[in-house]
Structure formats: structure tokens, C-alpha cells
PDB file of N, CA and C in Angstrom:
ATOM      1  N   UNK A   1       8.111 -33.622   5.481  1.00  0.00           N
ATOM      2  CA  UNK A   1       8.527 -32.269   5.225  1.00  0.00           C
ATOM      3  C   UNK A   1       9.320 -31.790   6.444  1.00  0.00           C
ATOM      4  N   UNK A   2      10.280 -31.161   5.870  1.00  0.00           N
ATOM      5  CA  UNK A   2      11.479 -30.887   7.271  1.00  0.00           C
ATOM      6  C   UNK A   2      11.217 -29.053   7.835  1.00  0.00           C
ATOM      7  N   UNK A   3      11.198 -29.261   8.983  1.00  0.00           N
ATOM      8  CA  UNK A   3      11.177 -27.948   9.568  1.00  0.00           C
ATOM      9  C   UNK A   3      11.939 -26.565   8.609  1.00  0.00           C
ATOM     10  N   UNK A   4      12.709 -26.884   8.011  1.00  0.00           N
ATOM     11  CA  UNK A   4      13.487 -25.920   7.174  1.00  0.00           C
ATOM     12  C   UNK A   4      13.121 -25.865   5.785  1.00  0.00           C
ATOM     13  N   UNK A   5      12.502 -26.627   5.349  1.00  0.00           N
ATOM     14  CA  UNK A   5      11.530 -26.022   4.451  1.00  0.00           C
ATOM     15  C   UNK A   5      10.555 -24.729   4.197  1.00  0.00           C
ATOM     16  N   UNK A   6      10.135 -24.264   4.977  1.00  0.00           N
ATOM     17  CA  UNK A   6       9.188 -23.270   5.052  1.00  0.00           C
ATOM     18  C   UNK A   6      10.095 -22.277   5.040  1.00  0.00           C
ATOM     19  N   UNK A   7      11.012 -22.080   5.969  1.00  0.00           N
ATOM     20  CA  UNK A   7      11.973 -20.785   5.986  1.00  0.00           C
ATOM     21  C   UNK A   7      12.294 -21.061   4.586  1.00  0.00           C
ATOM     22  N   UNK A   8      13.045 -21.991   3.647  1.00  0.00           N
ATOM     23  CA  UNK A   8      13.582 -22.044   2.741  1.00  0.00           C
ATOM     24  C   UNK A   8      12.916 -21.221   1.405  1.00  0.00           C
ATOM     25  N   UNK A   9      11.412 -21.737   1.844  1.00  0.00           N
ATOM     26  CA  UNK A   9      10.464 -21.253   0.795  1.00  0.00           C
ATOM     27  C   UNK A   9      10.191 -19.546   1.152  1.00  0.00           C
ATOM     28  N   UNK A  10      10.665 -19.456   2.384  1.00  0.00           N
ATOM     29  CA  UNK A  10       9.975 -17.818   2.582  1.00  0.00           C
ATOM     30  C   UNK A  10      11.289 -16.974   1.516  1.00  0.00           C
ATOM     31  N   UNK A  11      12.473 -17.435   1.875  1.00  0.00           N
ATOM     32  CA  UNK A  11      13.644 -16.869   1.769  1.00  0.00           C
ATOM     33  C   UNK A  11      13.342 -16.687   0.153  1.00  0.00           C
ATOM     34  N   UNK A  12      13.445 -17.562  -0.478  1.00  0.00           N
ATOM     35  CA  UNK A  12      13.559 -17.744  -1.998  1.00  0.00           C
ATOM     36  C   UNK A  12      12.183 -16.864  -2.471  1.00  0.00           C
ATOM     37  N   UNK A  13      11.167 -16.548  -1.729  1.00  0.00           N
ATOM     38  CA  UNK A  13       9.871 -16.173  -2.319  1.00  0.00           C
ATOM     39  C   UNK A  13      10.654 -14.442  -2.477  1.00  0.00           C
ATOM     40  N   UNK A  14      11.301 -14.463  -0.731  1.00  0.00           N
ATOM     41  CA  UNK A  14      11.818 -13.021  -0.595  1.00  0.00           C
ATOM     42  C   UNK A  14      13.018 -12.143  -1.886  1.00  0.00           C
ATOM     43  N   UNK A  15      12.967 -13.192  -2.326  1.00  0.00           N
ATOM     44  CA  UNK A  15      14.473 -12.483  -3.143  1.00  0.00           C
ATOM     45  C   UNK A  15      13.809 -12.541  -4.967  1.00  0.00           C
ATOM     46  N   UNK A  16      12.900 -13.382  -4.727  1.00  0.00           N
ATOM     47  CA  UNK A  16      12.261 -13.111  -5.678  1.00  0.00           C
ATOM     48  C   UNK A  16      11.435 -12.211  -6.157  1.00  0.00           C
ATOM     49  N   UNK A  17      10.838 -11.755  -4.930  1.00  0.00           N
ATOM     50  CA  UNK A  17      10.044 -10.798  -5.044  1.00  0.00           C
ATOM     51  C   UNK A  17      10.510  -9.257  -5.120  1.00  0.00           C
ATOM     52  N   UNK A  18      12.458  -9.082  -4.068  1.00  0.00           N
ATOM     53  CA  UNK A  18      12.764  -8.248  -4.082  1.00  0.00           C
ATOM     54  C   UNK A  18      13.536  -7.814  -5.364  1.00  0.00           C
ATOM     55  N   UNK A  19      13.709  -8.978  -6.172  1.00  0.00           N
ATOM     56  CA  UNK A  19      14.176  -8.913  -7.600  1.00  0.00           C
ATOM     57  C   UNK A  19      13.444  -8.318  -9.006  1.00  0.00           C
ATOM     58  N   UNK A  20      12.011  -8.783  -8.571  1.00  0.00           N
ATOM     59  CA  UNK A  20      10.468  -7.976  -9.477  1.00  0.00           C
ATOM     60  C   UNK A  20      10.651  -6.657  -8.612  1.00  0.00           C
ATOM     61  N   UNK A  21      10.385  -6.242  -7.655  1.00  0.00           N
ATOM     62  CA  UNK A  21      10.704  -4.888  -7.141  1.00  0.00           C
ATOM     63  C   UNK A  21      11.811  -4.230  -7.973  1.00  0.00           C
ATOM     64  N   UNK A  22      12.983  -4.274  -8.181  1.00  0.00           N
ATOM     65  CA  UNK A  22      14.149  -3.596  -8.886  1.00  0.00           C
ATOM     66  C   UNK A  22      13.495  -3.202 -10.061  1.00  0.00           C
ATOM     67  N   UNK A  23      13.474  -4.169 -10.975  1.00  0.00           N
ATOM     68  CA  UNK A  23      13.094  -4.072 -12.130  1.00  0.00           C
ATOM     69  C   UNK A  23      11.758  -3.497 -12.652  1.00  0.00           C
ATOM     70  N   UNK A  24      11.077  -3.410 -11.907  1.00  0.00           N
ATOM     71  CA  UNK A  24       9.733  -2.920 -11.848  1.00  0.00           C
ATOM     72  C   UNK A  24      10.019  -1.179 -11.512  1.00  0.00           C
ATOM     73  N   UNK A  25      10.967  -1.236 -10.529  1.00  0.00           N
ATOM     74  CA  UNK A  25      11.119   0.633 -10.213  1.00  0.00           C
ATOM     75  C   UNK A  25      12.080   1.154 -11.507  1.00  0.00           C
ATOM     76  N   UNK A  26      12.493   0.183 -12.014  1.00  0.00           N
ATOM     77  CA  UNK A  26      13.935   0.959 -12.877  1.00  0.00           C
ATOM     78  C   UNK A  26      12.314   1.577 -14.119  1.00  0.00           C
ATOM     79  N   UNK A  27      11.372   0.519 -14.444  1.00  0.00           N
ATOM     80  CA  UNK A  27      10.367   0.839 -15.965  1.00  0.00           C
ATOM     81  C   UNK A  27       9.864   2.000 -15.275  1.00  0.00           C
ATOM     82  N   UNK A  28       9.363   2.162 -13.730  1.00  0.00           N
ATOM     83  CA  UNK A  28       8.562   3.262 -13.707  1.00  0.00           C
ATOM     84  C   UNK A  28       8.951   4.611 -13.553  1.00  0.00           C
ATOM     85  N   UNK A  29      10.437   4.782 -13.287  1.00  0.00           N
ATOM     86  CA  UNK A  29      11.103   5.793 -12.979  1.00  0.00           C
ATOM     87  C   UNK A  29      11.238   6.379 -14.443  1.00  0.00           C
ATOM     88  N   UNK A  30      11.368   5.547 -15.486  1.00  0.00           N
ATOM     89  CA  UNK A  30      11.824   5.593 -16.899  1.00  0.00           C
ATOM     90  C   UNK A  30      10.511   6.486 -17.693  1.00  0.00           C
ATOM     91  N   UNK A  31       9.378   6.234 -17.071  1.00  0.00           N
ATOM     92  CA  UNK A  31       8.073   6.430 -17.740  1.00  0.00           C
ATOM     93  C   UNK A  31       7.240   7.656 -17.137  1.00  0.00           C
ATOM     94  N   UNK A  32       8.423   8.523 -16.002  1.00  0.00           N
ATOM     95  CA  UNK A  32       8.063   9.841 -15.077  1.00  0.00           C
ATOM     96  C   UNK A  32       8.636  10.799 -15.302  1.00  0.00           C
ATOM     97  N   UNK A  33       8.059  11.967 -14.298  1.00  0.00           N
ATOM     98  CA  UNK A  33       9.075  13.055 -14.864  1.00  0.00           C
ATOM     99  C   UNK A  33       8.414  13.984 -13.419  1.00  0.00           C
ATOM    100  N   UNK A  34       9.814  14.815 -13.444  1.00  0.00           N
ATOM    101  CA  UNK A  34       9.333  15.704 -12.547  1.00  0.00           C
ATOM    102  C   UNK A  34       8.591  17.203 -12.609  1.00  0.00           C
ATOM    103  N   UNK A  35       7.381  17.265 -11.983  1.00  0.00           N
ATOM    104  CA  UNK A  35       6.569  17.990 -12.487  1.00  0.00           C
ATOM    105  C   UNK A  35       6.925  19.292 -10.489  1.00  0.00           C
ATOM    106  N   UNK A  36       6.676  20.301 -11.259  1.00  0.00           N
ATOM    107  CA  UNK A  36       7.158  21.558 -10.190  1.00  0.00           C
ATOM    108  C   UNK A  36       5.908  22.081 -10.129  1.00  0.00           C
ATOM    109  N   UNK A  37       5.475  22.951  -8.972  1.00  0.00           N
ATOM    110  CA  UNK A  37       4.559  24.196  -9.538  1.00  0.00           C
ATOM    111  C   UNK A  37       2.985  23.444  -9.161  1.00  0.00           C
ATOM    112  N   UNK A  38       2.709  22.377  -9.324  1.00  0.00           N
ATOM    113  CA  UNK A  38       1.566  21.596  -8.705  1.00  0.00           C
ATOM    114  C   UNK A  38       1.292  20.826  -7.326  1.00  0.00           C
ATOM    115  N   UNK A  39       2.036  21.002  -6.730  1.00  0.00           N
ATOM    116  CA  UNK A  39       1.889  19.873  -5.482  1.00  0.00           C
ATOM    117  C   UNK A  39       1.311  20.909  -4.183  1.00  0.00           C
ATOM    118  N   UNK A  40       0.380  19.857  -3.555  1.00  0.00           N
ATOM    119  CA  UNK A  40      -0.188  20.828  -2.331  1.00  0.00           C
ATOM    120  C   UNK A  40       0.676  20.858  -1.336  1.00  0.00           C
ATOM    121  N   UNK A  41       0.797  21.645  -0.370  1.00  0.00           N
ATOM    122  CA  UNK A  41       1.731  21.760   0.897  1.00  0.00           C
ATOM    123  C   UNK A  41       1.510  20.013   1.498  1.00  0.00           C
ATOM    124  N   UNK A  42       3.042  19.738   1.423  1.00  0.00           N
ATOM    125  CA  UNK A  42       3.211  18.951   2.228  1.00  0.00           C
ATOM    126  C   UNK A  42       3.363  17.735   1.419  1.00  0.00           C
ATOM    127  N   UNK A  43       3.113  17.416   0.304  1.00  0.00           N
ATOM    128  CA  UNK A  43       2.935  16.273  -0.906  1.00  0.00           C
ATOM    129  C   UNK A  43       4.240  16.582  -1.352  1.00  0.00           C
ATOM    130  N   UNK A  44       5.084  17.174  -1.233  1.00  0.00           N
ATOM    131  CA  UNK A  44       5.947  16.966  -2.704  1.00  0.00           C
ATOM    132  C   UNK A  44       6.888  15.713  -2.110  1.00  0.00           C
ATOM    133  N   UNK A  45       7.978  15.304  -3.615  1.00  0.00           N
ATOM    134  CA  UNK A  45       8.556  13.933  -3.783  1.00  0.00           C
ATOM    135  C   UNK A  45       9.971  14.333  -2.955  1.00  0.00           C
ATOM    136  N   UNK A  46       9.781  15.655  -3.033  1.00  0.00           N
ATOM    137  CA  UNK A  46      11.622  15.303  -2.492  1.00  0.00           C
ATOM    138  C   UNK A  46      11.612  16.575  -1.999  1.00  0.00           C
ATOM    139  N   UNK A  47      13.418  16.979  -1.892  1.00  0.00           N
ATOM    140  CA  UNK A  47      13.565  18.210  -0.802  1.00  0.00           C
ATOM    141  C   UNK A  47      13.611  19.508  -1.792  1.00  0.00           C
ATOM    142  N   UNK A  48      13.300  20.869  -1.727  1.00  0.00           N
ATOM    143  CA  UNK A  48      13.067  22.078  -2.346  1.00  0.00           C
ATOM    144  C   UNK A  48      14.550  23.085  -1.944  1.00  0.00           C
ATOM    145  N   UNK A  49      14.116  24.365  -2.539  1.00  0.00           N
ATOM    146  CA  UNK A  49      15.555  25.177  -2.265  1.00  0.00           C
ATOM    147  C   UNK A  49      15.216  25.550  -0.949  1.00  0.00           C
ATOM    148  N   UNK A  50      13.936  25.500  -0.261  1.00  0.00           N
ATOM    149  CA  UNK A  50      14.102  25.716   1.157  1.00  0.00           C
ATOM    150  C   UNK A  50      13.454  24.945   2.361  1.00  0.00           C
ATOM    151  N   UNK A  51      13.342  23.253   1.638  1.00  0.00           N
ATOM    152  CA  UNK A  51      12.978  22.476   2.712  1.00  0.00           C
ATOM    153  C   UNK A  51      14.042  21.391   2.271  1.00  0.00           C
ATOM    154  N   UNK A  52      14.255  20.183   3.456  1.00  0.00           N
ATOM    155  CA  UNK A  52      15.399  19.448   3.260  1.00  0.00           C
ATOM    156  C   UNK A  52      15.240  17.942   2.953  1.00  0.00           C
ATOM    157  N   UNK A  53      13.520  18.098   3.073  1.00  0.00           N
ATOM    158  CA  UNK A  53      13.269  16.226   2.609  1.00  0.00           C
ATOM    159  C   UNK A  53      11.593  16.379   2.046  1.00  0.00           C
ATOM    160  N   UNK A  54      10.931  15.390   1.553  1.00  0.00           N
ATOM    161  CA  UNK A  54      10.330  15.184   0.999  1.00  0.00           C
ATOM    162  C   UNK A  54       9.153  15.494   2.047  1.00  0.00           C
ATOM    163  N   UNK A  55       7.622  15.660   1.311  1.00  0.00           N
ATOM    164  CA  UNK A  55       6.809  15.694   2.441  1.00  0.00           C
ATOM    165  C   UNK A  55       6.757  17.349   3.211  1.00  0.00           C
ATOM    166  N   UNK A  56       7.644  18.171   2.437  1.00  0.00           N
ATOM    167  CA  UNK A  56       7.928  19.349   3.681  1.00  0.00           C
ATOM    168  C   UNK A  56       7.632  20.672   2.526  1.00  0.00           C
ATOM    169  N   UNK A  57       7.028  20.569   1.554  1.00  0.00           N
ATOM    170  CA  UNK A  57       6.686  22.109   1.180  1.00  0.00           C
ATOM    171  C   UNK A  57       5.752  23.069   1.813  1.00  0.00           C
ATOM    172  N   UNK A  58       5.639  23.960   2.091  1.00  0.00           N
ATOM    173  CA  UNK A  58       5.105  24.768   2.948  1.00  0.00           C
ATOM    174  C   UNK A  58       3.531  25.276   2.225  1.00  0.00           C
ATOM    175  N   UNK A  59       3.446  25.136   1.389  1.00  0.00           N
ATOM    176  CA  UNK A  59       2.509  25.805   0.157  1.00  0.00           C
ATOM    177  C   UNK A  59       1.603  25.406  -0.773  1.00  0.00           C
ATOM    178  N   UNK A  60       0.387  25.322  -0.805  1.00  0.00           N
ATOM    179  CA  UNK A  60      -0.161  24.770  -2.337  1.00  0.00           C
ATOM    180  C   UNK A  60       1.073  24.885  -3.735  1.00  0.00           C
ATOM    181  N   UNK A  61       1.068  24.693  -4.485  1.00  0.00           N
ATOM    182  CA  UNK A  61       1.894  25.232  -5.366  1.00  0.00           C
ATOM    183  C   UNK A  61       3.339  25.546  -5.413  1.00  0.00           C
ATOM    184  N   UNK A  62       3.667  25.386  -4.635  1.00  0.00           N
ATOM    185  CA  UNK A  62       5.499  26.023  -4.138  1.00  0.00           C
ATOM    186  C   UNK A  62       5.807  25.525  -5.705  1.00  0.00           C
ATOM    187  N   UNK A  63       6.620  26.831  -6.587  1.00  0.00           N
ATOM    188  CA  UNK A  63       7.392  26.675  -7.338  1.00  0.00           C
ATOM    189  C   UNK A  63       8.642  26.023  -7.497  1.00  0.00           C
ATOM    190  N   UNK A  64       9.143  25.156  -6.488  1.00  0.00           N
ATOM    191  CA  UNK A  64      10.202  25.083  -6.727  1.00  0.00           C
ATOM    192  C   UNK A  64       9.706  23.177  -5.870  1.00  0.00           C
ATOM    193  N   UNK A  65       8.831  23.102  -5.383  1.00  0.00           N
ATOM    194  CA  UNK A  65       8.645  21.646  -4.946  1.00  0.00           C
ATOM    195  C   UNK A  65       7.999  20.548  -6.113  1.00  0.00           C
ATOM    196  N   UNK A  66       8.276  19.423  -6.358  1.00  0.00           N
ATOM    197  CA  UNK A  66       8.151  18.344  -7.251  1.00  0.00           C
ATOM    198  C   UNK A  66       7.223  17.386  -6.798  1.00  0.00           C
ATOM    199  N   UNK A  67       6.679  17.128  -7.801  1.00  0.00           N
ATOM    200  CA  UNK A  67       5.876  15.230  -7.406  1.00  0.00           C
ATOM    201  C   UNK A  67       6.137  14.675  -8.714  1.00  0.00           C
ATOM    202  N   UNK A  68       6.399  13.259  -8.625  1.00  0.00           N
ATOM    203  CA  UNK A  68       6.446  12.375  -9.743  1.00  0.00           C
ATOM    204  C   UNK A  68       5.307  12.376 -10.557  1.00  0.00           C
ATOM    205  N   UNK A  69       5.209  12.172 -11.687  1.00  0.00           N
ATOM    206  CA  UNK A  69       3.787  12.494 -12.522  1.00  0.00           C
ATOM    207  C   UNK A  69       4.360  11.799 -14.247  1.00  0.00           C
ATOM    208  N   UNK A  70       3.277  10.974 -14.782  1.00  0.00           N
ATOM    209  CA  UNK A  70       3.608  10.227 -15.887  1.00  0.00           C
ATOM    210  C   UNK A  70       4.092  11.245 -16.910  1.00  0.00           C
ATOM    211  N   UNK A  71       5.132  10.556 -17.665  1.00  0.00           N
ATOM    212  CA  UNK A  71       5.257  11.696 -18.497  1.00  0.00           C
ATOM    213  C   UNK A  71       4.493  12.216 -19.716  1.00  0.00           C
ATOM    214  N   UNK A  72       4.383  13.397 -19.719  1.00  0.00           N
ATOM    215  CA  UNK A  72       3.194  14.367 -20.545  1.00  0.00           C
ATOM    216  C   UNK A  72       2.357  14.663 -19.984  1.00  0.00           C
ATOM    217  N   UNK A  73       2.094  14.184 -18.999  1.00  0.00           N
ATOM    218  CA  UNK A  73       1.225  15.190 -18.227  1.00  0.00           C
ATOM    219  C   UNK A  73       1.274  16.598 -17.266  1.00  0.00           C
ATOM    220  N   UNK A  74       2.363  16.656 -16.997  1.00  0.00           N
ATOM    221  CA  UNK A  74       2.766  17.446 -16.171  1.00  0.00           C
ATOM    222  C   UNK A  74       2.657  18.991 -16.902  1.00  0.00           C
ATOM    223  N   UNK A  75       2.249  19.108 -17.974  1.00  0.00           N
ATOM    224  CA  UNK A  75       2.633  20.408 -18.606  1.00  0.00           C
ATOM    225  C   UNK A  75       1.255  20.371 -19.259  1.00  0.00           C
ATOM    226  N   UNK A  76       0.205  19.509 -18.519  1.00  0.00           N
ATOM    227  CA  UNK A  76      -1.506  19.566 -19.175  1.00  0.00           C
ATOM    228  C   UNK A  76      -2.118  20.202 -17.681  1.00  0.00           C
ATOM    229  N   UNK A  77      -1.712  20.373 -16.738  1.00  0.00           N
ATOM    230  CA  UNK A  77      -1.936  20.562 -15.639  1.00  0.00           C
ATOM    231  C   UNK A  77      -1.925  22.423 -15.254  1.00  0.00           C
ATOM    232  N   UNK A  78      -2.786  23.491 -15.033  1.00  0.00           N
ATOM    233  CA  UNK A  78      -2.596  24.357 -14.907  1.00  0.00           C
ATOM    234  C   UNK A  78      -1.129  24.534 -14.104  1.00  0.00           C
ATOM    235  N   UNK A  79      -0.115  25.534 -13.774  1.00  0.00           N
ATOM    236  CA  UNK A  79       0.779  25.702 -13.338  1.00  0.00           C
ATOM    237  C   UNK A  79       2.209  24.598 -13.282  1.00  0.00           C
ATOM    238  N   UNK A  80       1.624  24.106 -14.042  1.00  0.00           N
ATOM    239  CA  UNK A  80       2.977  22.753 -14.469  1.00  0.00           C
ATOM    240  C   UNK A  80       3.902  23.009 -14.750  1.00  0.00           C
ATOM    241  N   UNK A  81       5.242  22.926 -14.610  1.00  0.00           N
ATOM    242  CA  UNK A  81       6.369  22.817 -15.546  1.00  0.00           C
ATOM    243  C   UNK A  81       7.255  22.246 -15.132  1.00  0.00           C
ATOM    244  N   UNK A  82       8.192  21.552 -16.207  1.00  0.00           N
ATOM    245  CA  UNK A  82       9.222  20.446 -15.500  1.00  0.00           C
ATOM    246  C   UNK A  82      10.152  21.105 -15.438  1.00  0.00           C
ATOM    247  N   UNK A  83      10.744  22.475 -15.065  1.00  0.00           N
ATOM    248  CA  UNK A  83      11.308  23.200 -14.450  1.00  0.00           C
ATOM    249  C   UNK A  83      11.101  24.140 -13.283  1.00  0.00           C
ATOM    250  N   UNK A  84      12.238  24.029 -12.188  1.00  0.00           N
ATOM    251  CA  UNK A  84      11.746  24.709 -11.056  1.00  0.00           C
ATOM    252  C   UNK A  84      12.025  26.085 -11.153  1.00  0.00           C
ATOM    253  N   UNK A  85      10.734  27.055 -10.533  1.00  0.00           N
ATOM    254  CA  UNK A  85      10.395  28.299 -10.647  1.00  0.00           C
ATOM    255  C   UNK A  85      11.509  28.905  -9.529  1.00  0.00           C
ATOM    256  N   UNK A  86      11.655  29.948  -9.265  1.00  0.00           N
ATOM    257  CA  UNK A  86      12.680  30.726  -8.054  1.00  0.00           C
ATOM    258  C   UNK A  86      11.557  31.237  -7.670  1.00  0.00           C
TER     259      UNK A  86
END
């Protein structure tokens, strides 16, 4: 067995694996939805009308901050809606 084997096998494991990754995010993105109005300070998925990245809502509840959530559920959840509040 030649020294370049092992890298060979890491490489090919790597692209394989980063290939199930793609395809795996495209089904789960497909099967979500964005839910507003529920996330505790500091949880939400992304940036709000007055924070600039994810991780940064100020508030239990901020109307206008998101978390990913399967879809149909988001509107079984007291204060849910897949629209953002002002």
C-alpha cells in the first residue's frame, strides 16, 4: 500500500460527503418555512429590520425576527406567523 493512498481515500470520502451535504440541505430547506414572532432573544436564523445578522434579536418574541421551523408548524405555535410583524 503506497503512502498516497490514504490521502486519496480521505479526498474522495471528502467530496463525497460534501456532495450528500448539498443535496441533503436543498430537501431540508424545501420542507421549512420561516416562522416570525417566536424566537427567544438571541436565537433567531437571520438578520431583522433592526439587527444585521443572525443570533442578534434583542427580545423574546421580536416580531419581525425568524427561526427555521418544519412546515405547519409555525402557525400551531402561540404568536406564530410566517409573516413579519412591524
Amino acid at each position: 500500500m503506497s503512502n498516497k493512498t490514504p490521502v486519496l481515500a480521505a479526498a474522495i470520502s471528502s467530496l463525497l460527503i460534501a456532495g450528500t451535504g448539498a443535496i441533503g440541505s436543498q430537501s431540508v430547506a424545501a420542507d421549512m418555512e420561516k416562522c416570525y414572532g417566536v424566537v427567544k432573544a438571541g436565537k433567531n436564523d437571520c438578520q431583522t429590520a433592526t439587527s444585521s445578522c443572525a443570533g442578534t434579536s434583542s427580545v423574546d418574541g421580536q416580531a419581525d425576527a425568524w427561526v427555521f421551523l418544519p412546515k405547519g408548524s409555525c402557525e400551531k405555535i402561540v404568536g406564530g406567523s410566517l409573516d413579519a410583524k412591524a
